[in-house]
C-alpha atoms as a PDB file:
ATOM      1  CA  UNK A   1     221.368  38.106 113.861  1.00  0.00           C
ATOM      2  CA  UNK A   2     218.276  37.444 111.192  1.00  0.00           C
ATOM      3  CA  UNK A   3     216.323  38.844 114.669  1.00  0.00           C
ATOM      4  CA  UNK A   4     217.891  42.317 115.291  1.00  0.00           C
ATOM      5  CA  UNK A   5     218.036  42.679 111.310  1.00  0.00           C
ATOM      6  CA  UNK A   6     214.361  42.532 111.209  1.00  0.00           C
ATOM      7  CA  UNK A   7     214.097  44.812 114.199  1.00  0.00           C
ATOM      8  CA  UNK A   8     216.464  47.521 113.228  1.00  0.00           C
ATOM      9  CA  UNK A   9     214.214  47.644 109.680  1.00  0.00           C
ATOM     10  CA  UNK A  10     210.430  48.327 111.439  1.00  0.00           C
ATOM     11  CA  UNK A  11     212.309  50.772 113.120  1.00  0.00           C
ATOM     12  CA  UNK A  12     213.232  52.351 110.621  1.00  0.00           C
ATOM     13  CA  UNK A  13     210.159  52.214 108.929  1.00  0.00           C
ATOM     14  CA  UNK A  14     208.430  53.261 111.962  1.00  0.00           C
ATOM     15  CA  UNK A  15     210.810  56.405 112.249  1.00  0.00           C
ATOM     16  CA  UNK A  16     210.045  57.015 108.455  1.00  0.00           C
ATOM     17  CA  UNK A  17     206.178  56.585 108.561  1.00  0.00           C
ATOM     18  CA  UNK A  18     205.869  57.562 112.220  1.00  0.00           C
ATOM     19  CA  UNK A  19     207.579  59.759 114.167  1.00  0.00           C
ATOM     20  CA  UNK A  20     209.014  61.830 111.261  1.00  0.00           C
ATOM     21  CA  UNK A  21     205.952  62.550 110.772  1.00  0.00           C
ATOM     22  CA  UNK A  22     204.615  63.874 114.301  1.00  0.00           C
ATOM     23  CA  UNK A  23     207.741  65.721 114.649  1.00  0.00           C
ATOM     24  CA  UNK A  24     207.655  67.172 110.929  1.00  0.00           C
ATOM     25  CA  UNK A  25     204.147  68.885 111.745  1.00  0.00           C
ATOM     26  CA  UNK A  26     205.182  70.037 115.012  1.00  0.00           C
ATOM     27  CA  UNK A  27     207.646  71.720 113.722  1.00  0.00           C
ATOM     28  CA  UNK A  28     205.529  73.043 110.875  1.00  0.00           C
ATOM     29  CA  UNK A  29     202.777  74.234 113.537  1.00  0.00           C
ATOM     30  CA  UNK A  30     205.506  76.356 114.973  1.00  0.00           C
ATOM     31  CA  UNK A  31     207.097  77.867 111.909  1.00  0.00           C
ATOM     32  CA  UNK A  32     203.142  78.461 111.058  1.00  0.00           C
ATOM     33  CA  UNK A  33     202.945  80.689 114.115  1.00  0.00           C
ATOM     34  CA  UNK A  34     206.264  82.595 113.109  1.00  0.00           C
ATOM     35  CA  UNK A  35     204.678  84.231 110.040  1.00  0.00           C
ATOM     36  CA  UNK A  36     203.643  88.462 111.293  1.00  0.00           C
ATOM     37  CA  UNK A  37     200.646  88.127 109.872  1.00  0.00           C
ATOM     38  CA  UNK A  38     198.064  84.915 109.501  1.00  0.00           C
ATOM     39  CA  UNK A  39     195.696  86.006 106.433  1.00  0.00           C
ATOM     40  CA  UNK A  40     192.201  86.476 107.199  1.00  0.00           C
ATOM     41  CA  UNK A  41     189.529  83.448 106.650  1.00  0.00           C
ATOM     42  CA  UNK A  42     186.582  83.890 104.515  1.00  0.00           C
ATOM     43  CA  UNK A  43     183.873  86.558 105.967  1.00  0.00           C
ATOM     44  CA  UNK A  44     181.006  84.477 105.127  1.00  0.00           C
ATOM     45  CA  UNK A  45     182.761  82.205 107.746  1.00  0.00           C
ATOM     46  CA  UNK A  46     182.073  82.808 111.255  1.00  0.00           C
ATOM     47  CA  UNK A  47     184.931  81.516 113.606  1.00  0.00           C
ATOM     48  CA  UNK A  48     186.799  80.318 111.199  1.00  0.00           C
ATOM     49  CA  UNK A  49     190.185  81.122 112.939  1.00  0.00           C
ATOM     50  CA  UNK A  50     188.492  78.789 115.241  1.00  0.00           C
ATOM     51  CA  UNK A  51     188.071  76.481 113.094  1.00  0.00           C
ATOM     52  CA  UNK A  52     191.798  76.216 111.221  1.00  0.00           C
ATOM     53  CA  UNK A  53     192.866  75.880 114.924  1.00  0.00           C
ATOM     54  CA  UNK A  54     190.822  72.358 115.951  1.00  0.00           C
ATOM     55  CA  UNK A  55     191.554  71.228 112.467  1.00  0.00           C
ATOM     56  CA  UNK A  56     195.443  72.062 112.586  1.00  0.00           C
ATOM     57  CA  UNK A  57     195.741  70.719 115.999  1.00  0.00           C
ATOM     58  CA  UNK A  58     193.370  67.801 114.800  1.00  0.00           C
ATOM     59  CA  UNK A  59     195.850  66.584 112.434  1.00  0.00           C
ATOM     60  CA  UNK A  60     198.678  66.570 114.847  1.00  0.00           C
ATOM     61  CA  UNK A  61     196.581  64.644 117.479  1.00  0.00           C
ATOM     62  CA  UNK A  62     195.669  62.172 115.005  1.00  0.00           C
ATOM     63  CA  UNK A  63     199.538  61.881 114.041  1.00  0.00           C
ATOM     64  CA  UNK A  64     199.590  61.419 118.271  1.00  0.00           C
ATOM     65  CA  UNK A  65     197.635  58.748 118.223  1.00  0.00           C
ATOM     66  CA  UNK A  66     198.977  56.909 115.548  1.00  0.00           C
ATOM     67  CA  UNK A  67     202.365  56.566 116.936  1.00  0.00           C
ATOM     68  CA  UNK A  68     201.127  54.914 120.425  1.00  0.00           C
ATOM     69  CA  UNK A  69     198.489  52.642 117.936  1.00  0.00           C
ATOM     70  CA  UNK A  70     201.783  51.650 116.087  1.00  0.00           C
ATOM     71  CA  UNK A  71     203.924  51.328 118.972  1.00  0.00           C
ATOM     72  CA  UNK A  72     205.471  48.308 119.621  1.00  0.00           C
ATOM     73  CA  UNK A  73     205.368  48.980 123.447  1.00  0.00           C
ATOM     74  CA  UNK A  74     202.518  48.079 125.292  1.00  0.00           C
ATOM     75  CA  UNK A  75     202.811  51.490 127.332  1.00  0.00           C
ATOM     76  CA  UNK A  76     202.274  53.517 124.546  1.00  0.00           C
ATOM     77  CA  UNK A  77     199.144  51.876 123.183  1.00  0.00           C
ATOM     78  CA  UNK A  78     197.886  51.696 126.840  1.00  0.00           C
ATOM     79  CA  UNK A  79     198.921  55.029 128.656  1.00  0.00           C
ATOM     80  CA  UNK A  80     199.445  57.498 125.993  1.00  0.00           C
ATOM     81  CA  UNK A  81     195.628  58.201 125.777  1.00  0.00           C
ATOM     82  CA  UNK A  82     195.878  59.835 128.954  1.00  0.00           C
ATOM     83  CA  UNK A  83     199.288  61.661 128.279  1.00  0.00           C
ATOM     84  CA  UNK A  84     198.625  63.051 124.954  1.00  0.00           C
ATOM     85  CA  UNK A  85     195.431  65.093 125.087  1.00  0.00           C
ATOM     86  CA  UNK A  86     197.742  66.654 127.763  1.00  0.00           C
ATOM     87  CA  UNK A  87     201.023  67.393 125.822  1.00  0.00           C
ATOM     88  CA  UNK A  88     198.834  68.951 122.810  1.00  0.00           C
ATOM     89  CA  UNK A  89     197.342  71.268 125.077  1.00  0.00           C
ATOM     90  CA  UNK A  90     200.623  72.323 126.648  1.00  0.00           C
ATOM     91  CA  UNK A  91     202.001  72.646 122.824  1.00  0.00           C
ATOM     92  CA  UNK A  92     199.316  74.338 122.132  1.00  0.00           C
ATOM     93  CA  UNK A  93     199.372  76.682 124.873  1.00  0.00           C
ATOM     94  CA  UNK A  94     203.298  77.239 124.094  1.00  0.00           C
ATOM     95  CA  UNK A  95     202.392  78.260 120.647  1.00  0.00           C
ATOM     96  CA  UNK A  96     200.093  80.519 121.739  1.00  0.00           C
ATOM     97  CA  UNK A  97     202.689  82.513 123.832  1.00  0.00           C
ATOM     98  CA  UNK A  98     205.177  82.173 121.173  1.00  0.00           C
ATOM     99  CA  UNK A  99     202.759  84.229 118.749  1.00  0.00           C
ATOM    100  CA  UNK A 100     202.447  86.452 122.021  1.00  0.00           C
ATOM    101  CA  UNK A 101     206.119  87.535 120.920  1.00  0.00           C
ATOM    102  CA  UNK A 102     205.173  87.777 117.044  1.00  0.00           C
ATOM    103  CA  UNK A 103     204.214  91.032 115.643  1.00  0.00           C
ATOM    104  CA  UNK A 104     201.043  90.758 114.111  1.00  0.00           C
ATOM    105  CA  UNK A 105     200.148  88.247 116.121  1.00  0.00           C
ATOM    106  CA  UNK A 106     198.154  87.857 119.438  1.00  0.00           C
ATOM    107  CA  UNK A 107     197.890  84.880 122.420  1.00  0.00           C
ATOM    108  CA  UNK A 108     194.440  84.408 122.726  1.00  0.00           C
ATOM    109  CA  UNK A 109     192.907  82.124 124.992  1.00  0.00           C
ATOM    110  CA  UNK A 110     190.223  80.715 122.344  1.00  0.00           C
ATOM    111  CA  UNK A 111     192.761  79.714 120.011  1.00  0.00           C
ATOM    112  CA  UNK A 112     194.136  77.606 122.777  1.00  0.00           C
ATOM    113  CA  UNK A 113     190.684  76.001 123.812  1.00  0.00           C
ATOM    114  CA  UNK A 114     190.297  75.453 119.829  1.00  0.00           C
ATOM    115  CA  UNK A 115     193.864  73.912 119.669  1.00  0.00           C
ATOM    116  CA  UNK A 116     193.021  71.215 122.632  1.00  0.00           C
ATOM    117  CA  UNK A 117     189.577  70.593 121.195  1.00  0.00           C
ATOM    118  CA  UNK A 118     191.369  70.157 117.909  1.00  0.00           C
ATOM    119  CA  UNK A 119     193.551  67.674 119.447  1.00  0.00           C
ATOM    120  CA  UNK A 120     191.537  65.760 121.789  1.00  0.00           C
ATOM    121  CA  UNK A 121     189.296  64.860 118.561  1.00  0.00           C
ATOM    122  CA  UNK A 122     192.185  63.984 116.489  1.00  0.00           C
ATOM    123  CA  UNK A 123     193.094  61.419 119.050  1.00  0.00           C
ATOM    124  CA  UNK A 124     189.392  60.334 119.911  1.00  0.00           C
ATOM    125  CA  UNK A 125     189.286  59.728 116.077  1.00  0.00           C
ATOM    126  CA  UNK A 126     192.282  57.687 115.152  1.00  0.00           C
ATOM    127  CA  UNK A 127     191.131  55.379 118.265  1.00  0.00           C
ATOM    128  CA  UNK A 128     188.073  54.706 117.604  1.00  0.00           C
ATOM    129  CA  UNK A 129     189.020  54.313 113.354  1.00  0.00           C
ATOM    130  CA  UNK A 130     192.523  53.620 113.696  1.00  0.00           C
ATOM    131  CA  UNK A 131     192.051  50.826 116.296  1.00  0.00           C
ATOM    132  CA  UNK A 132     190.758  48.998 114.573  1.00  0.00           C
ATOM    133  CA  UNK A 133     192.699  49.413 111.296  1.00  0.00           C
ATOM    134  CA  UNK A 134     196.029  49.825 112.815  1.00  0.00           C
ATOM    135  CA  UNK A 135     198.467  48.112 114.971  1.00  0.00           C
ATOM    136  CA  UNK A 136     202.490  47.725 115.890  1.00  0.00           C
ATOM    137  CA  UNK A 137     203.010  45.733 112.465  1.00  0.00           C
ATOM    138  CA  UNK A 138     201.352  48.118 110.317  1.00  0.00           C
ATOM    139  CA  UNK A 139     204.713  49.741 109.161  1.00  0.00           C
ATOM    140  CA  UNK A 140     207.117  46.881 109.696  1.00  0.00           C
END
């Protein structure tokens, strides 16, 4: 009983610390894409829609990689490397063809090399820093 007690609370701390949120910025990604009209970045700037992109998408491959780093499940913290670079570009691509729909907005295929970039170094990051400072007890 004292077993599944324990359990049931680093789950719920891993739900709270974790996966919230992962999902919570997804979801904030796509109402980001919503808005008509994204406000222009600074002119002295070059690229810098570019540049929002690999850091936005960043951000939510780092959050990627810190729920299969905190995983309990030895899949995850093996196989998810492969899997996630994968699923951020597909996001990414799917946002891109939601703003397709958005007035104001445009699908453009740079955004969605910049979002994958943006997401494949998020993840390369957290495992090379988060390897070593993370693991499946860090939220219990």
């Amino acid at each position: 009983m004292v077993n599944a007690r324990v359990e049931g609370k680093e789950l719920h701390s891993r739900l709270w610390w974790v996966i919230i949120p992962l999902w919570g910025y997804a979801v904030a990604i796509s109402i980001g894409s919503a808005i008509p009209t994204a406000p222009p970045g600074p002119p002295w700037i070059p690229y810098f829609d570019k540049l929002e992109h690999i850091v936005e998408y960043g951000i939510l491959g780092a959050l990627a990689a810190r729920f299969a780093l905190t995983s309990p499940h030895l899949w995850w913290r093996n196989f998810a490397w492969w899997l996630f670079p994968i699923l951020i570009a597909v996001y990414g691509c799917l946002d891109e063809l939601h703003q397709s729909f958005v007035p104001g907005r445009i699908c453009s295929l740079g955004d969605w090399a910049a979002d994958s970039i943006g997401g494949l170094l998020g993840i390369l990051v957290m495992l090379f820093w988060g390897r070593t400072r993370l693991s499946p007890k860090s939220f219990a």
